[in-house]
PDB file of N, CA and C in Angstrom:
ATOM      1  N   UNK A   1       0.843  -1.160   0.000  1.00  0.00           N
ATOM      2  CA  UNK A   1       0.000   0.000   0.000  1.00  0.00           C
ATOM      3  C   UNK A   1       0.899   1.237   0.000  1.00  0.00           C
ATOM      4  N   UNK A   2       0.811   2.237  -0.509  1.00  0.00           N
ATOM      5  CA  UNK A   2       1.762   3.328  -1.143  1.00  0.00           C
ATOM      6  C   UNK A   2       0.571   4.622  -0.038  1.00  0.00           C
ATOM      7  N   UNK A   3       1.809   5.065   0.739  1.00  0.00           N
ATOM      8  CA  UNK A   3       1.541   5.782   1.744  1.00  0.00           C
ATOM      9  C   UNK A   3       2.161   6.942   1.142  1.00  0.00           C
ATOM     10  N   UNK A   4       1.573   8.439   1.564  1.00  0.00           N
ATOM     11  CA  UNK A   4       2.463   9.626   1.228  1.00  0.00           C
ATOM     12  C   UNK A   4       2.737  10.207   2.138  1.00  0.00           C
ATOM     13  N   UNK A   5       4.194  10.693   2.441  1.00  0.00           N
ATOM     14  CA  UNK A   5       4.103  11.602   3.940  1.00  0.00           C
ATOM     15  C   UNK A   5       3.421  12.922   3.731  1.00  0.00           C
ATOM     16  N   UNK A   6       2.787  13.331   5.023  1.00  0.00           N
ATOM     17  CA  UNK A   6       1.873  14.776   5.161  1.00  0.00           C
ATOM     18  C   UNK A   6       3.064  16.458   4.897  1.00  0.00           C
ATOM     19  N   UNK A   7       4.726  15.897   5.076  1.00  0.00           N
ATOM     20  CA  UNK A   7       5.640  16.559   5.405  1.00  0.00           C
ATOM     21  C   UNK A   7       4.632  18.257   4.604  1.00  0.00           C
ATOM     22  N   UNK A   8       6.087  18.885   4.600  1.00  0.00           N
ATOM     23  CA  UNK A   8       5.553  20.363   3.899  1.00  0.00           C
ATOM     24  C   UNK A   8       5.213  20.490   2.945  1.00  0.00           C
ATOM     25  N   UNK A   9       4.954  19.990   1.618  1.00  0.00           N
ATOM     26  CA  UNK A   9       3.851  20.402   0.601  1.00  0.00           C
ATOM     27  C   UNK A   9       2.157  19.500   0.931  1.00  0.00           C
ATOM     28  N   UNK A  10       2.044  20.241   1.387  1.00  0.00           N
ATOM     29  CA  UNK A  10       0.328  20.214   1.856  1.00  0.00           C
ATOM     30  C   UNK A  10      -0.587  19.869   0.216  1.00  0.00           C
ATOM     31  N   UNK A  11      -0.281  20.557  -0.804  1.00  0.00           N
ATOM     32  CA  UNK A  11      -0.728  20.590  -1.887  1.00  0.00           C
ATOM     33  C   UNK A  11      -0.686  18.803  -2.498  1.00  0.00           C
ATOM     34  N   UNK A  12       0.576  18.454  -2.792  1.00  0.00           N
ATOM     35  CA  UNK A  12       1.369  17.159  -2.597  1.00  0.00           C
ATOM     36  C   UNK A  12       0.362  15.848  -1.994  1.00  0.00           C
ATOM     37  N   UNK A  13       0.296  16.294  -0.805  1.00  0.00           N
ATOM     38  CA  UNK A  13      -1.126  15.554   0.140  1.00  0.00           C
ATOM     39  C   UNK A  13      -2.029  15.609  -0.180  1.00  0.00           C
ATOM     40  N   UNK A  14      -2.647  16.431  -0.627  1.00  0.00           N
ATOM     41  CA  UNK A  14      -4.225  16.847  -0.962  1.00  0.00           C
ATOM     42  C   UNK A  14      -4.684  15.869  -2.375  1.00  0.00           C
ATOM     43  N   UNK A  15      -3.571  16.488  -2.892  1.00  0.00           N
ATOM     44  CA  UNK A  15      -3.439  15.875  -4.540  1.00  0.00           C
ATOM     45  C   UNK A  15      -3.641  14.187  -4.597  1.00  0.00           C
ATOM     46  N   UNK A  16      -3.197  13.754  -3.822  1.00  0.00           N
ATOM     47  CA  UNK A  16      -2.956  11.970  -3.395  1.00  0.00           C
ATOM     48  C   UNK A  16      -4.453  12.170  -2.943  1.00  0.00           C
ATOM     49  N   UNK A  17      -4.813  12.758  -1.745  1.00  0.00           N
ATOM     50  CA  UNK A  17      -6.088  12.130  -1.330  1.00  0.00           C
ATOM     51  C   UNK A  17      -7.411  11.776  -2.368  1.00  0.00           C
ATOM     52  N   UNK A  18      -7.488  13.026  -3.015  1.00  0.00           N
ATOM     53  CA  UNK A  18      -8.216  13.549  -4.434  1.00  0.00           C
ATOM     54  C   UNK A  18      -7.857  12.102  -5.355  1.00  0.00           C
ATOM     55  N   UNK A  19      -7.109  12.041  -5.596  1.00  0.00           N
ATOM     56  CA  UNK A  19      -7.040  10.931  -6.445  1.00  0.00           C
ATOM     57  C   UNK A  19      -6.872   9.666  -5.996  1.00  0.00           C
ATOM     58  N   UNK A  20      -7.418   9.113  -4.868  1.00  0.00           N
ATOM     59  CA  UNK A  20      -8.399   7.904  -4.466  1.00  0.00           C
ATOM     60  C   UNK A  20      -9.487   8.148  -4.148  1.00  0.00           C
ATOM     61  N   UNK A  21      -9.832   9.673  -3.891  1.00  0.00           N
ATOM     62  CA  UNK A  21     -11.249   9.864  -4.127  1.00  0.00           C
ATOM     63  C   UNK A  21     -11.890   9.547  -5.576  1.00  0.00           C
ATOM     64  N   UNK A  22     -11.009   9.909  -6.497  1.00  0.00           N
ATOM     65  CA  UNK A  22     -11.920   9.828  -7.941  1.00  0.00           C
ATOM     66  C   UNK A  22     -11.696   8.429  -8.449  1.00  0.00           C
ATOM     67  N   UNK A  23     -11.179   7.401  -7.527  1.00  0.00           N
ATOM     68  CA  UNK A  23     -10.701   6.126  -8.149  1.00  0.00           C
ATOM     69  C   UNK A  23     -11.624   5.322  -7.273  1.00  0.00           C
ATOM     70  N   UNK A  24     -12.371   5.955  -6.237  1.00  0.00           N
ATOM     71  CA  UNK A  24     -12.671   5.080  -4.863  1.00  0.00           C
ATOM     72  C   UNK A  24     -14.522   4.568  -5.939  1.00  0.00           C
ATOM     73  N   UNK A  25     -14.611   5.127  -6.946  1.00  0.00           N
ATOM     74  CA  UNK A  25     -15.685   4.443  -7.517  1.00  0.00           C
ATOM     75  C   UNK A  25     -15.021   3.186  -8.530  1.00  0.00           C
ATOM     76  N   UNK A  26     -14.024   3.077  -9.226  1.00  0.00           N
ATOM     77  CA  UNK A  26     -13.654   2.064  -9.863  1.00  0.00           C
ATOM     78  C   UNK A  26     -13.028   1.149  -8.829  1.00  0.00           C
ATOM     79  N   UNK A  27     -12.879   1.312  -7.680  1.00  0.00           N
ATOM     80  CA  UNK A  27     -12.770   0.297  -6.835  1.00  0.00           C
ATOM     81  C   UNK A  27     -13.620  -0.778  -6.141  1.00  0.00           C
ATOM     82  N   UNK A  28     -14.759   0.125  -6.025  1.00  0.00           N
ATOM     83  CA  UNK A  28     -15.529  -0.287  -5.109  1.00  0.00           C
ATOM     84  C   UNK A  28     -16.933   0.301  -5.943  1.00  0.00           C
ATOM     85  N   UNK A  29     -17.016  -0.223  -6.781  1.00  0.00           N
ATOM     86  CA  UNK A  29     -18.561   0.355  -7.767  1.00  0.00           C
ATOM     87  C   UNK A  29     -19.892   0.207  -6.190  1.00  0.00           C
ATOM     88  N   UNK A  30     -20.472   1.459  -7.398  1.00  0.00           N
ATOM     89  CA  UNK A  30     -21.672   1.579  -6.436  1.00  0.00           C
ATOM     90  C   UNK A  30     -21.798   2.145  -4.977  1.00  0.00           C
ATOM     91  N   UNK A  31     -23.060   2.267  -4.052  1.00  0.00           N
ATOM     92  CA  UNK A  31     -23.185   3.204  -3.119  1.00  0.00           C
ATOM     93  C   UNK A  31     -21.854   3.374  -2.003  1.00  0.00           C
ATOM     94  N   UNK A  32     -21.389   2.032  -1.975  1.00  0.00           N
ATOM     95  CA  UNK A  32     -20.042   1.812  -1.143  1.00  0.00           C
ATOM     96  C   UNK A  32     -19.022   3.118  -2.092  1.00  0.00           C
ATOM     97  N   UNK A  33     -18.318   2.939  -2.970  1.00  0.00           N
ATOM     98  CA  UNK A  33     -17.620   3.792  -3.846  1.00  0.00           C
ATOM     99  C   UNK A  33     -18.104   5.246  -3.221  1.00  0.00           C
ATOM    100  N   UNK A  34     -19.239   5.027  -3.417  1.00  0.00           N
ATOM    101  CA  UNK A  34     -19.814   6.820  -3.851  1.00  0.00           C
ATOM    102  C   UNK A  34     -19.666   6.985  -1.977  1.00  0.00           C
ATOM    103  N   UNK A  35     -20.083   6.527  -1.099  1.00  0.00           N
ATOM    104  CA  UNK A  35     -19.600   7.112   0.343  1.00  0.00           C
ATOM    105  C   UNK A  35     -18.065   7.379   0.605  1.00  0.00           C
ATOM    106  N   UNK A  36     -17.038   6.231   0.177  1.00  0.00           N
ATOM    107  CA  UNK A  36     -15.842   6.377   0.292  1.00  0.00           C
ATOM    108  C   UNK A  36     -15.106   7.718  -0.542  1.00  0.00           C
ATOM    109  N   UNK A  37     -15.884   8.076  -1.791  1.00  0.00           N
ATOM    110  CA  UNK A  37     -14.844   9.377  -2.861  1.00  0.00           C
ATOM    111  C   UNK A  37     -15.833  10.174  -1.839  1.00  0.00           C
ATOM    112  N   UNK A  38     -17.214  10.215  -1.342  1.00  0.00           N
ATOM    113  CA  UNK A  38     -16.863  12.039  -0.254  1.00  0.00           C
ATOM    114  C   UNK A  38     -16.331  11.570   0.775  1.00  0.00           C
ATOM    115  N   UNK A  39     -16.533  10.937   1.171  1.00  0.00           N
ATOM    116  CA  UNK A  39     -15.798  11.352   2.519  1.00  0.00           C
ATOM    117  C   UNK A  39     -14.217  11.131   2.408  1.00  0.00           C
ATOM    118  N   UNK A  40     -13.552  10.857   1.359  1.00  0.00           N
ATOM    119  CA  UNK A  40     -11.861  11.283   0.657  1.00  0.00           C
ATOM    120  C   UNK A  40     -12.370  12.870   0.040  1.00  0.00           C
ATOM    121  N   UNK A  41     -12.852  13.287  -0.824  1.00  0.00           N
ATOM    122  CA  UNK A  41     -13.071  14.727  -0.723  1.00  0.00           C
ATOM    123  C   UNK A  41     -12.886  15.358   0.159  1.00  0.00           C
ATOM    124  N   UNK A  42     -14.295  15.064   0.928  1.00  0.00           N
ATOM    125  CA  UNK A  42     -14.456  16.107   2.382  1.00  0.00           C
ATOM    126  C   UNK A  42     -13.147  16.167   2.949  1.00  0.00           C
ATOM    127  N   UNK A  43     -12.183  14.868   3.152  1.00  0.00           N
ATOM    128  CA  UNK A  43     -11.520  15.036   3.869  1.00  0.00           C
ATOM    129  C   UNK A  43     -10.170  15.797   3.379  1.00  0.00           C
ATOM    130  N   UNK A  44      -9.682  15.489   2.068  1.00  0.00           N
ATOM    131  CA  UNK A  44      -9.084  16.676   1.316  1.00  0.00           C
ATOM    132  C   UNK A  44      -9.283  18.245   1.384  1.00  0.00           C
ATOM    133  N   UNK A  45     -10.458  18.451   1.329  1.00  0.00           N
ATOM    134  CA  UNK A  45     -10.820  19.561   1.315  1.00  0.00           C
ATOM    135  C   UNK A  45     -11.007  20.316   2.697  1.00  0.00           C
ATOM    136  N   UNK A  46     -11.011  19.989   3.921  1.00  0.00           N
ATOM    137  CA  UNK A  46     -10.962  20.201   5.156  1.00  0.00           C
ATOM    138  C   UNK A  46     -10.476  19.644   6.643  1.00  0.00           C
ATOM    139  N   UNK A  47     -10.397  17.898   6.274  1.00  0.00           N
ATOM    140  CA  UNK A  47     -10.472  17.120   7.606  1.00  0.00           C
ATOM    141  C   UNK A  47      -8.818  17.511   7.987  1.00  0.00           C
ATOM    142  N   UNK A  48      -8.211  17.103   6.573  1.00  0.00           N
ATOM    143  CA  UNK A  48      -6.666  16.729   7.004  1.00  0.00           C
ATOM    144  C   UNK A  48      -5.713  18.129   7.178  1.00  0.00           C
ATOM    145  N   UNK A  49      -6.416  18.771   7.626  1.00  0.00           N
ATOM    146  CA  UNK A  49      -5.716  19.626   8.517  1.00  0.00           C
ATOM    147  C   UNK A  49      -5.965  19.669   9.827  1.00  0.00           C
ATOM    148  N   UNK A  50      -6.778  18.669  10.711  1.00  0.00           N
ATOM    149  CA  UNK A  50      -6.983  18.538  12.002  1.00  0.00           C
ATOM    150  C   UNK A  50      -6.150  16.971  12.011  1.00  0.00           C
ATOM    151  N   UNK A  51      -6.431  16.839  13.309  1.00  0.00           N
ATOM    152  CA  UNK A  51      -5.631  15.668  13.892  1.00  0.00           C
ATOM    153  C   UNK A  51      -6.498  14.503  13.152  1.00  0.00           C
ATOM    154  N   UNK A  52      -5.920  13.238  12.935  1.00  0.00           N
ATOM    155  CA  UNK A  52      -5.978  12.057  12.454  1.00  0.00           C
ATOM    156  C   UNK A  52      -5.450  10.946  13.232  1.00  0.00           C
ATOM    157  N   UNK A  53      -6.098   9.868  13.149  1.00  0.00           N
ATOM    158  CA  UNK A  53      -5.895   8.391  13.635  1.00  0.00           C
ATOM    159  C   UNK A  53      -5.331   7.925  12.163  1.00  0.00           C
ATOM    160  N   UNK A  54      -5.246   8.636  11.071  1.00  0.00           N
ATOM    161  CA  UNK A  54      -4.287   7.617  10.464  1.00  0.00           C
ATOM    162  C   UNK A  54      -5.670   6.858   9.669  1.00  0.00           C
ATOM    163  N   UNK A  55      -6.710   7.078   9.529  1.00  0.00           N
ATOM    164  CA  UNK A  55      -7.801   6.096   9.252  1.00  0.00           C
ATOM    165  C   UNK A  55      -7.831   6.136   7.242  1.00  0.00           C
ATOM    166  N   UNK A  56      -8.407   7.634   7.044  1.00  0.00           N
ATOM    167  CA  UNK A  56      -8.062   7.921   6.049  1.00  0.00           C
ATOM    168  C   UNK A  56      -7.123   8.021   5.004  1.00  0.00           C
ATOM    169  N   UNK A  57      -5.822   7.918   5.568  1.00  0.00           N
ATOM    170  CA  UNK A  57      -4.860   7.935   4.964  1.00  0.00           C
ATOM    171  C   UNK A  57      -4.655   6.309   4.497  1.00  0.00           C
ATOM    172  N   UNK A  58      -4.899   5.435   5.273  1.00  0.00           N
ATOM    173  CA  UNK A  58      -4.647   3.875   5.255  1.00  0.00           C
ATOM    174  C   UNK A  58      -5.845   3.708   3.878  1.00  0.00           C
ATOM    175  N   UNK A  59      -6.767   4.366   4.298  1.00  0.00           N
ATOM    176  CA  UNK A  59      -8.173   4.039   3.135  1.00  0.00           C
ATOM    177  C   UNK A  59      -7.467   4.463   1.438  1.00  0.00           C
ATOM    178  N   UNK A  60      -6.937   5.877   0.994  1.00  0.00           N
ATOM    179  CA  UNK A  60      -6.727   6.455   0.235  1.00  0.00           C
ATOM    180  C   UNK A  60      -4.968   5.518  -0.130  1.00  0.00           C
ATOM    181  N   UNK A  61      -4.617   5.035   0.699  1.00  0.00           N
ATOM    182  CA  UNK A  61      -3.523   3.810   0.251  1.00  0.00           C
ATOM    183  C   UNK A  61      -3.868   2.900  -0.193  1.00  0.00           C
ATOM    184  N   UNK A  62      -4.816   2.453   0.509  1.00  0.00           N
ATOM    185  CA  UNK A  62      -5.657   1.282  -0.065  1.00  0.00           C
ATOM    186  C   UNK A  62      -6.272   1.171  -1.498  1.00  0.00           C
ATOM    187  N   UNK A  63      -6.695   2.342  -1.681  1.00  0.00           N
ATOM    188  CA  UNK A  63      -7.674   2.070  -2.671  1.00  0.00           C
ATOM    189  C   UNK A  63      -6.689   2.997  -4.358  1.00  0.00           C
ATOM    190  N   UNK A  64      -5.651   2.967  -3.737  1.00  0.00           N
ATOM    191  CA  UNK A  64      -4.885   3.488  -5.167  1.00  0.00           C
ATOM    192  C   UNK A  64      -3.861   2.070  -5.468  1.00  0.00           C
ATOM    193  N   UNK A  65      -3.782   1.616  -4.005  1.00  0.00           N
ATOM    194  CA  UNK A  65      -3.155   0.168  -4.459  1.00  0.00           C
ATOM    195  C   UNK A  65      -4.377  -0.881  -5.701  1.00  0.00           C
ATOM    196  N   UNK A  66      -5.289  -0.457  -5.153  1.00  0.00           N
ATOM    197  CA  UNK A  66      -5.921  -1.834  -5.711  1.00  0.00           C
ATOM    198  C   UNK A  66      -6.097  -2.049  -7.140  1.00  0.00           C
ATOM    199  N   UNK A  67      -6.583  -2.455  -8.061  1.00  0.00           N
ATOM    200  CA  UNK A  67      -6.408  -2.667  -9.131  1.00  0.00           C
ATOM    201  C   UNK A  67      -8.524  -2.434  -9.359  1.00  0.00           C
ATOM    202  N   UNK A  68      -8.640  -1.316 -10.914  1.00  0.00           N
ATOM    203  CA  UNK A  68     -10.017  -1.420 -10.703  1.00  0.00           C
ATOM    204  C   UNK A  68     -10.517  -2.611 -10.888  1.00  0.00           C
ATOM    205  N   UNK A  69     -12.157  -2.777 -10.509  1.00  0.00           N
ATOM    206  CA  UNK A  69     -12.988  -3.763 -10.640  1.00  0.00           C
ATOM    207  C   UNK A  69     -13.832  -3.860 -12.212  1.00  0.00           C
ATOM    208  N   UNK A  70     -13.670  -4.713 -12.727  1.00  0.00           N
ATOM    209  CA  UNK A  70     -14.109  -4.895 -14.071  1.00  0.00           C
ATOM    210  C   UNK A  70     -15.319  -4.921 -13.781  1.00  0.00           C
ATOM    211  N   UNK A  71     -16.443  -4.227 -13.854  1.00  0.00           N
ATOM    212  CA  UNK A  71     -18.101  -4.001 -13.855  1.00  0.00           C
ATOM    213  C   UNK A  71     -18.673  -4.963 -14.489  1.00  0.00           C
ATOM    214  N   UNK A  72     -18.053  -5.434 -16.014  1.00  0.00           N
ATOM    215  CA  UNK A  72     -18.953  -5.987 -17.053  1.00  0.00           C
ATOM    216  C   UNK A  72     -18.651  -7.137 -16.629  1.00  0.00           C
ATOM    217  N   UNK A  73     -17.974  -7.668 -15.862  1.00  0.00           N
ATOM    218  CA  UNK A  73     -17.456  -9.167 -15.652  1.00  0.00           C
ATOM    219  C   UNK A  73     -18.050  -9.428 -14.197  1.00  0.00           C
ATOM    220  N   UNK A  74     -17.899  -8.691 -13.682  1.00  0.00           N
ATOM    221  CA  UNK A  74     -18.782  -8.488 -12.142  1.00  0.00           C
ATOM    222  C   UNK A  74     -20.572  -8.297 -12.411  1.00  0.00           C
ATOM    223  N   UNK A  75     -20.955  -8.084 -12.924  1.00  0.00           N
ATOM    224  CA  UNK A  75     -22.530  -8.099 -13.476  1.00  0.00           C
ATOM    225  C   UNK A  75     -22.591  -9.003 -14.511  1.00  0.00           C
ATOM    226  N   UNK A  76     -21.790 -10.063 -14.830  1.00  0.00           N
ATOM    227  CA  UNK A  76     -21.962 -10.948 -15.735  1.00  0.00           C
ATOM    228  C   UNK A  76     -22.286 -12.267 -15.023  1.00  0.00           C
ATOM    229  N   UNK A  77     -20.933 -12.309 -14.112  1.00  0.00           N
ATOM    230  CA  UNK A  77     -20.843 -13.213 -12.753  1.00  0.00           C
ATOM    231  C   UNK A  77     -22.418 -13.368 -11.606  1.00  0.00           C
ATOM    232  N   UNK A  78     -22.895 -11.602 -11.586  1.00  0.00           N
ATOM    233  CA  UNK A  78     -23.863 -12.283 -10.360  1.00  0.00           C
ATOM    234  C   UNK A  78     -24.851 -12.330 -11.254  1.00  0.00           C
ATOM    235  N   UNK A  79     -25.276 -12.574 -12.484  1.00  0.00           N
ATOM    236  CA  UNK A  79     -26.280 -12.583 -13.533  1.00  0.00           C
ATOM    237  C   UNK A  79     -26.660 -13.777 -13.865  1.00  0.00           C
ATOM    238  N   UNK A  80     -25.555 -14.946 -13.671  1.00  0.00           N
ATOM    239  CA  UNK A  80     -25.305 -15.855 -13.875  1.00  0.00           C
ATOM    240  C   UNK A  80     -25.580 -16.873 -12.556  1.00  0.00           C
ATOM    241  N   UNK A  81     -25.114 -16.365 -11.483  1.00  0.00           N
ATOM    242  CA  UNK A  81     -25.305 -16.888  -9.790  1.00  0.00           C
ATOM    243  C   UNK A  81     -25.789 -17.418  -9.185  1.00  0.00           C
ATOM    244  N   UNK A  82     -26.067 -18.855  -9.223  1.00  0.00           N
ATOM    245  CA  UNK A  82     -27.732 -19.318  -8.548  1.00  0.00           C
ATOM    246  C   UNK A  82     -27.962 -19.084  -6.845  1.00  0.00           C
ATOM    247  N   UNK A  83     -29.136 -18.151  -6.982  1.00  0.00           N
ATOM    248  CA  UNK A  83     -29.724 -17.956  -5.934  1.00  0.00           C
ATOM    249  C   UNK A  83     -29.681 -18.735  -4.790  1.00  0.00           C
ATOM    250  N   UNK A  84     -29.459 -18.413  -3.793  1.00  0.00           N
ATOM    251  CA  UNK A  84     -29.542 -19.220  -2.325  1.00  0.00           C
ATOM    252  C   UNK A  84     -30.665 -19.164  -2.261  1.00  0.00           C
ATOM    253  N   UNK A  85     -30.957 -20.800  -1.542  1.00  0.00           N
ATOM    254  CA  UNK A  85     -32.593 -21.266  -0.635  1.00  0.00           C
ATOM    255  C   UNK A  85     -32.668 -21.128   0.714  1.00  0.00           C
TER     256      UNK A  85
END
């Protein structure tokens, strides 16, 4: 997982967070995605200048590590799926 230090370009930081926000939907398609890119926004845009547990930053590592999720192969798969009884 590819961590960035917070050191002195603040801009640097922001820039990283922003861009697992706009990736946090090809990661994680759907309502999950869409909660994770705001609240990486929001937190770009205001949080990470207050104190942190480190939570967000681990998330926005996470999700630039991952590799996107192929949609058409993932809706092909549960299309296909036999239903549980």
């Amino acid at each position: 997982m590819e961590m960035i230090d917070r050191g002195p370009d603040p801009d640097e930081y922001v820039t990283w967070v922003r861009e697992a926000a706009a990736r946090a939907l090809d990661t994680h398609p759907g309502p999950v995605g869409e909660v994770l890119a705001r609240e990486l926004r929001a937190y770009a845009q205001f949080g990470y200048r207050f104190g942190t547990d480190g939570l967000l930053d681990r998330l926005a590592g996470d999700i630039l590590a991952r590799p996107a999720v192929d949609t058409a192969a993932s809706a092909s798969a549960a299309a296909t799926a036999v239903p549980a009884r």
